[in-house]
C-alpha atoms as a PDB file:
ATOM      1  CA  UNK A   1      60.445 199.378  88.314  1.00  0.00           C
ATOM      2  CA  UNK A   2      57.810 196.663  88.111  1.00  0.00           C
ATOM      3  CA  UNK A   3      58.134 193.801  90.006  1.00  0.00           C
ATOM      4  CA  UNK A   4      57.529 190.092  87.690  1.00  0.00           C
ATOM      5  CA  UNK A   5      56.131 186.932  89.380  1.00  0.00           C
ATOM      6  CA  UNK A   6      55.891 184.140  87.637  1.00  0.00           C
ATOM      7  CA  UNK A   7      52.913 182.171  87.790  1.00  0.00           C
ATOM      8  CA  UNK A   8      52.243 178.613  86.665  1.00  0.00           C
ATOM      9  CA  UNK A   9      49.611 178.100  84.592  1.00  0.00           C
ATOM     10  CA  UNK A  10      47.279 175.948  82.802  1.00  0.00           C
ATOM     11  CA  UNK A  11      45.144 177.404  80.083  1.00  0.00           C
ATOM     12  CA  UNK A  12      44.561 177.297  76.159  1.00  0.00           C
ATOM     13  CA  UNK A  13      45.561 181.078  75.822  1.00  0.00           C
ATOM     14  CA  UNK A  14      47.680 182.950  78.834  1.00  0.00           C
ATOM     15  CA  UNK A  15      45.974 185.911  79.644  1.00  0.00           C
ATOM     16  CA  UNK A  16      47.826 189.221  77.708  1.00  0.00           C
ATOM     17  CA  UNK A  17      48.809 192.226  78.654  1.00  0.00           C
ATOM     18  CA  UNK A  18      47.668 194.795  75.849  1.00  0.00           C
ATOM     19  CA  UNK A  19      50.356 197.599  76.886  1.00  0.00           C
ATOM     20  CA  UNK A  20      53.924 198.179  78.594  1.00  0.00           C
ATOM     21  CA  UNK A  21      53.056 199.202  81.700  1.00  0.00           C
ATOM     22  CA  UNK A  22      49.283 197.785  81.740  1.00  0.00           C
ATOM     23  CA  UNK A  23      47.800 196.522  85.343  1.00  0.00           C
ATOM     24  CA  UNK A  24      45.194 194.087  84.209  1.00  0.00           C
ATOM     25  CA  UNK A  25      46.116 191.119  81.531  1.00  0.00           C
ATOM     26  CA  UNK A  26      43.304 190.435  79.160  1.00  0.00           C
ATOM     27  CA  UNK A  27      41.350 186.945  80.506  1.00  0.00           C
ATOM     28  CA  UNK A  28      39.393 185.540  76.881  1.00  0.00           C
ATOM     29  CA  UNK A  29      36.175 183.410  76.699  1.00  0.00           C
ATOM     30  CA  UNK A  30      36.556 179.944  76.294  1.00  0.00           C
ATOM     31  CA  UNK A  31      33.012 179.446  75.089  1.00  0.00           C
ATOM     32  CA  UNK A  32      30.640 181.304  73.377  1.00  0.00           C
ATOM     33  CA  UNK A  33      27.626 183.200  75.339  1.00  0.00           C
ATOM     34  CA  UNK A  34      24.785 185.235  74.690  1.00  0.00           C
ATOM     35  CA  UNK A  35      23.463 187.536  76.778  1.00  0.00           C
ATOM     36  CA  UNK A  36      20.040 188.529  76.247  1.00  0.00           C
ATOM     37  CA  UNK A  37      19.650 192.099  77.839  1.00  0.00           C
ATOM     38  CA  UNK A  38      19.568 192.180  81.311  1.00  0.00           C
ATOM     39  CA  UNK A  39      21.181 188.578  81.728  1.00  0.00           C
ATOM     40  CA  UNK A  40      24.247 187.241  83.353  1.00  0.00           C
ATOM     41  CA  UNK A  41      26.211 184.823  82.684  1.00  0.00           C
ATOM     42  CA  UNK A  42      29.093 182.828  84.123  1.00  0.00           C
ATOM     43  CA  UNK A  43      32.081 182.488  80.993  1.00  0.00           C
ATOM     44  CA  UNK A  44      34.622 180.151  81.719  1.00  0.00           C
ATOM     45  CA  UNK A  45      38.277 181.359  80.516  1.00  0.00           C
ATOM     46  CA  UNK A  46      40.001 178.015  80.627  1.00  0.00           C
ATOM     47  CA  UNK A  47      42.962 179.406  82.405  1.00  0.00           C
ATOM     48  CA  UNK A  48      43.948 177.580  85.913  1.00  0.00           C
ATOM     49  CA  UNK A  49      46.852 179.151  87.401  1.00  0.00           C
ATOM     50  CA  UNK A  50      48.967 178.888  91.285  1.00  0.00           C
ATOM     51  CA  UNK A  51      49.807 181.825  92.928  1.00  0.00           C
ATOM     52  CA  UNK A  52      52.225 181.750  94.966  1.00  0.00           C
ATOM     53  CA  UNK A  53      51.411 182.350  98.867  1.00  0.00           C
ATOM     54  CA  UNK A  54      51.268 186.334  99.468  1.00  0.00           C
ATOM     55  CA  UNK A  55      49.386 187.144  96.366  1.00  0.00           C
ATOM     56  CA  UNK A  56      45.850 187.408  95.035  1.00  0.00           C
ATOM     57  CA  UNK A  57      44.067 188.211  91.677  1.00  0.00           C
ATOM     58  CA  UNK A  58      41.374 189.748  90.877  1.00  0.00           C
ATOM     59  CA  UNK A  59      38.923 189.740  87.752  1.00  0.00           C
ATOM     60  CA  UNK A  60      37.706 193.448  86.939  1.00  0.00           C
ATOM     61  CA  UNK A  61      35.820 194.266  83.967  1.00  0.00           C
ATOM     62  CA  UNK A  62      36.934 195.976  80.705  1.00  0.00           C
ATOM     63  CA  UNK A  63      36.182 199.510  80.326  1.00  0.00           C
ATOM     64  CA  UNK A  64      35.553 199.257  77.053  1.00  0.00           C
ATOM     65  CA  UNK A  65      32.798 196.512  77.181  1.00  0.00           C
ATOM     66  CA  UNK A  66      31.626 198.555  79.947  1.00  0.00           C
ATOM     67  CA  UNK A  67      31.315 201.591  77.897  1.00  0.00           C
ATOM     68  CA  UNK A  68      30.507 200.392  74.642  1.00  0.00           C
ATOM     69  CA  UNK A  69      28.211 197.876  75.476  1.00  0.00           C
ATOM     70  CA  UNK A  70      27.336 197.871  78.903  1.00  0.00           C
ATOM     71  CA  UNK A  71      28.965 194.398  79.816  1.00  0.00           C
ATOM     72  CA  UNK A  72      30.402 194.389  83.571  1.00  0.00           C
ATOM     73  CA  UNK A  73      31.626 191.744  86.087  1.00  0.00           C
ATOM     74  CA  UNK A  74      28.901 191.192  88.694  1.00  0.00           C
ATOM     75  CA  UNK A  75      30.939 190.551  91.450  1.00  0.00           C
ATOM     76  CA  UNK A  76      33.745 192.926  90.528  1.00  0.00           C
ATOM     77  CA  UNK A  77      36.825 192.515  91.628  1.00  0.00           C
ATOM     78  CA  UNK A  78      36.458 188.819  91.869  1.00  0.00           C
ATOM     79  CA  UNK A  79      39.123 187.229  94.079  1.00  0.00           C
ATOM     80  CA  UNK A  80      41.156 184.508  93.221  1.00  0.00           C
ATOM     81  CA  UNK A  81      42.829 183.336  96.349  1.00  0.00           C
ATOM     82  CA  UNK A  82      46.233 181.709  96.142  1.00  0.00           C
ATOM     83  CA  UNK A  83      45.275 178.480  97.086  1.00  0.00           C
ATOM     84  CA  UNK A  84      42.463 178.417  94.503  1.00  0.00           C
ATOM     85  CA  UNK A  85      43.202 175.994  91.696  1.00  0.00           C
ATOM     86  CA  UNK A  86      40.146 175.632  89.737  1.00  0.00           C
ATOM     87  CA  UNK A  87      39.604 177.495  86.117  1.00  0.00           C
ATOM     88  CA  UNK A  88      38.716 181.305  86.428  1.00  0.00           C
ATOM     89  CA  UNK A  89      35.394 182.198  85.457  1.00  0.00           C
ATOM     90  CA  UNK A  90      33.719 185.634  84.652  1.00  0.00           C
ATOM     91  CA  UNK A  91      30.316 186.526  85.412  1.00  0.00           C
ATOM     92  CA  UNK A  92      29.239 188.841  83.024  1.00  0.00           C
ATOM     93  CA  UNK A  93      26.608 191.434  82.805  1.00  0.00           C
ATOM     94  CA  UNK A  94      24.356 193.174  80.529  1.00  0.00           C
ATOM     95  CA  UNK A  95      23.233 196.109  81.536  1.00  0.00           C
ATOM     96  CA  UNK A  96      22.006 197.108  78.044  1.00  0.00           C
ATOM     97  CA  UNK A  97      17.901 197.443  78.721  1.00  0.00           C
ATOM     98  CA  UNK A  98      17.700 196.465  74.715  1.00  0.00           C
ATOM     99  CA  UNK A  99      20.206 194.514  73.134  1.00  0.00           C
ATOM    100  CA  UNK A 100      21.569 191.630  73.331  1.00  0.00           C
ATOM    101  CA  UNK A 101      25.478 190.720  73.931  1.00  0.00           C
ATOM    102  CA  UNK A 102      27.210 188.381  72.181  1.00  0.00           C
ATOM    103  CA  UNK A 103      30.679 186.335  73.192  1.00  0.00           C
ATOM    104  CA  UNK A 104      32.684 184.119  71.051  1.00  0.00           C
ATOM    105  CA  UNK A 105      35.490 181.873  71.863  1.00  0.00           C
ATOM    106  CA  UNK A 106      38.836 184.296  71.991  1.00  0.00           C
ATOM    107  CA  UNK A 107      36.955 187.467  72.843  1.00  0.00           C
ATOM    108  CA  UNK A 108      38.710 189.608  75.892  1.00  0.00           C
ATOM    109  CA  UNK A 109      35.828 189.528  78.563  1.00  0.00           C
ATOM    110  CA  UNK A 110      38.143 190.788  81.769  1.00  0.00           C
ATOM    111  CA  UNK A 111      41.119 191.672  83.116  1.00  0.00           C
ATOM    112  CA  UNK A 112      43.030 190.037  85.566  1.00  0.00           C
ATOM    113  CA  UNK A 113      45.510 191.739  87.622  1.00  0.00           C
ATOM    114  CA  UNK A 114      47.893 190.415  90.601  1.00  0.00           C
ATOM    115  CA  UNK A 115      48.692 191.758  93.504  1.00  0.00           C
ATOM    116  CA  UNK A 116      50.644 191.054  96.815  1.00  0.00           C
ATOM    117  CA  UNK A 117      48.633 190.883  99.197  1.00  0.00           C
ATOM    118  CA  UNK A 118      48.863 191.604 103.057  1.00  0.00           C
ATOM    119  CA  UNK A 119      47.420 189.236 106.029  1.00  0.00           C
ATOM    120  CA  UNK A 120      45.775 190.866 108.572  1.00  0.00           C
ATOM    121  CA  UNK A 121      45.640 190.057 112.297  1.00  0.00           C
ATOM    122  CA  UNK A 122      42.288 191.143 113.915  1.00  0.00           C
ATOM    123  CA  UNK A 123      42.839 192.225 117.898  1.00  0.00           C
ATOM    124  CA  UNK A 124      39.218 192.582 119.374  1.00  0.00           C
ATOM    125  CA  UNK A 125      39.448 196.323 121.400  1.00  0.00           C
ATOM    126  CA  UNK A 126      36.895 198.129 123.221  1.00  0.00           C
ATOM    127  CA  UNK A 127      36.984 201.541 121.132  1.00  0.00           C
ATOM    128  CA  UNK A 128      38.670 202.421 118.018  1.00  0.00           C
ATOM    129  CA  UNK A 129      41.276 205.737 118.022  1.00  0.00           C
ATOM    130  CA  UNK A 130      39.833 209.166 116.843  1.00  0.00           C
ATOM    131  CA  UNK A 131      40.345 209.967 112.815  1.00  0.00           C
ATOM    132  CA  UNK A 132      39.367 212.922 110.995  1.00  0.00           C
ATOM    133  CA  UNK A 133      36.422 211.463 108.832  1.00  0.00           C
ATOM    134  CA  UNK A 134      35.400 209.405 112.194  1.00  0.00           C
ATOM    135  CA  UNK A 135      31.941 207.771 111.224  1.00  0.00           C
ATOM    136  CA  UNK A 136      31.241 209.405 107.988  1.00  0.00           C
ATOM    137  CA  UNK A 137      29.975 206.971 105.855  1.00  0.00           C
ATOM    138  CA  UNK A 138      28.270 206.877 101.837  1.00  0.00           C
ATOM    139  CA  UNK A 139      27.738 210.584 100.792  1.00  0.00           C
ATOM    140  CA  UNK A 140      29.265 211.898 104.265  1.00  0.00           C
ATOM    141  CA  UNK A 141      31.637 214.356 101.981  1.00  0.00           C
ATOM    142  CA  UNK A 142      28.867 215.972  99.645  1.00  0.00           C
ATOM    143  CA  UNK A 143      28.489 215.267  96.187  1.00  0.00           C
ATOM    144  CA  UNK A 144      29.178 218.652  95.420  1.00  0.00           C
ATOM    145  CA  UNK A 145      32.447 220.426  94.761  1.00  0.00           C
ATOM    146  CA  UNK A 146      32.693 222.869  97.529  1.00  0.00           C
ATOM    147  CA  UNK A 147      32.325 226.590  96.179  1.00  0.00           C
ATOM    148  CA  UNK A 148      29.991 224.829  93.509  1.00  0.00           C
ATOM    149  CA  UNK A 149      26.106 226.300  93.677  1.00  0.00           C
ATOM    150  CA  UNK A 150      23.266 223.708  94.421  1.00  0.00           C
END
């Protein structure tokens, strides 16, 4: 089962959720943008919300602006912290090398989706235990399937 928070809110559309069972709620444009190719862009989305203490948001981009028309979020997943009670803005993307983007009022530009989220409690130590992947870092597991030729 899904667990519901409610979340006050402030904004000229509340952010949708497409789908039962969807993760991220559509966040719209409240102003209209063009981006030339290339360009970025920070959209407001005239929503202001107040999570409650234990949670965060975060803006991710739509896969199908993404796919379609090469529009990300720069700074994917942007956090909105639950103290944070400003209006949510996107920066946007193109990463089309030809053609320009263009946003109206009411398009979907990102998702937002909330999560509980856990506080940590740093303790300073000399050494860190043993793990399996130790200090494999980026590209430490191959690219590869393994059994796959070169």
């Amino acid at each position: 089962m899904t667990e519901t928070v409610d979340i006050p809110i402030i904004a000229p559309d509340a952010p949708v959720y497409a789908h039962p069972g969807d993760a991220g709620a559509d966040l719209a444009a409240s102003e209209a943008v063009t981006l030339a190719p290339g360009a970025r862009a920070l959209v407001g989305t005239g929503v202001r919300i107040a999570l409650p203490e234990g949670y965060a948001a975060f803006v991710v981009p739509r896969s199908g602006l993404a796919a379609k028309h090469g529009i990300t979020v720069v700074n994917s997943p942007g956090t909105v912290d639950a103290g944070y009670r400003g209006e949510i803005k996107v920066t946007l993307l193109n990463t089309d090398s030809s053609t320009a983007f263009h946003v109206a009022v009411g398009d979907r530009i990102a998702q937002l989706i909330v999560m509980p989220v856990s506080r940590a409690h740093f303790i300073p130590v000399e050494t860190l235990p043993d793990s399996i992947r130790g200090e494999g870092g980026f590209g430490s597991t191959g690219y590869q399937k393994e059994g796959t030729p070169a």
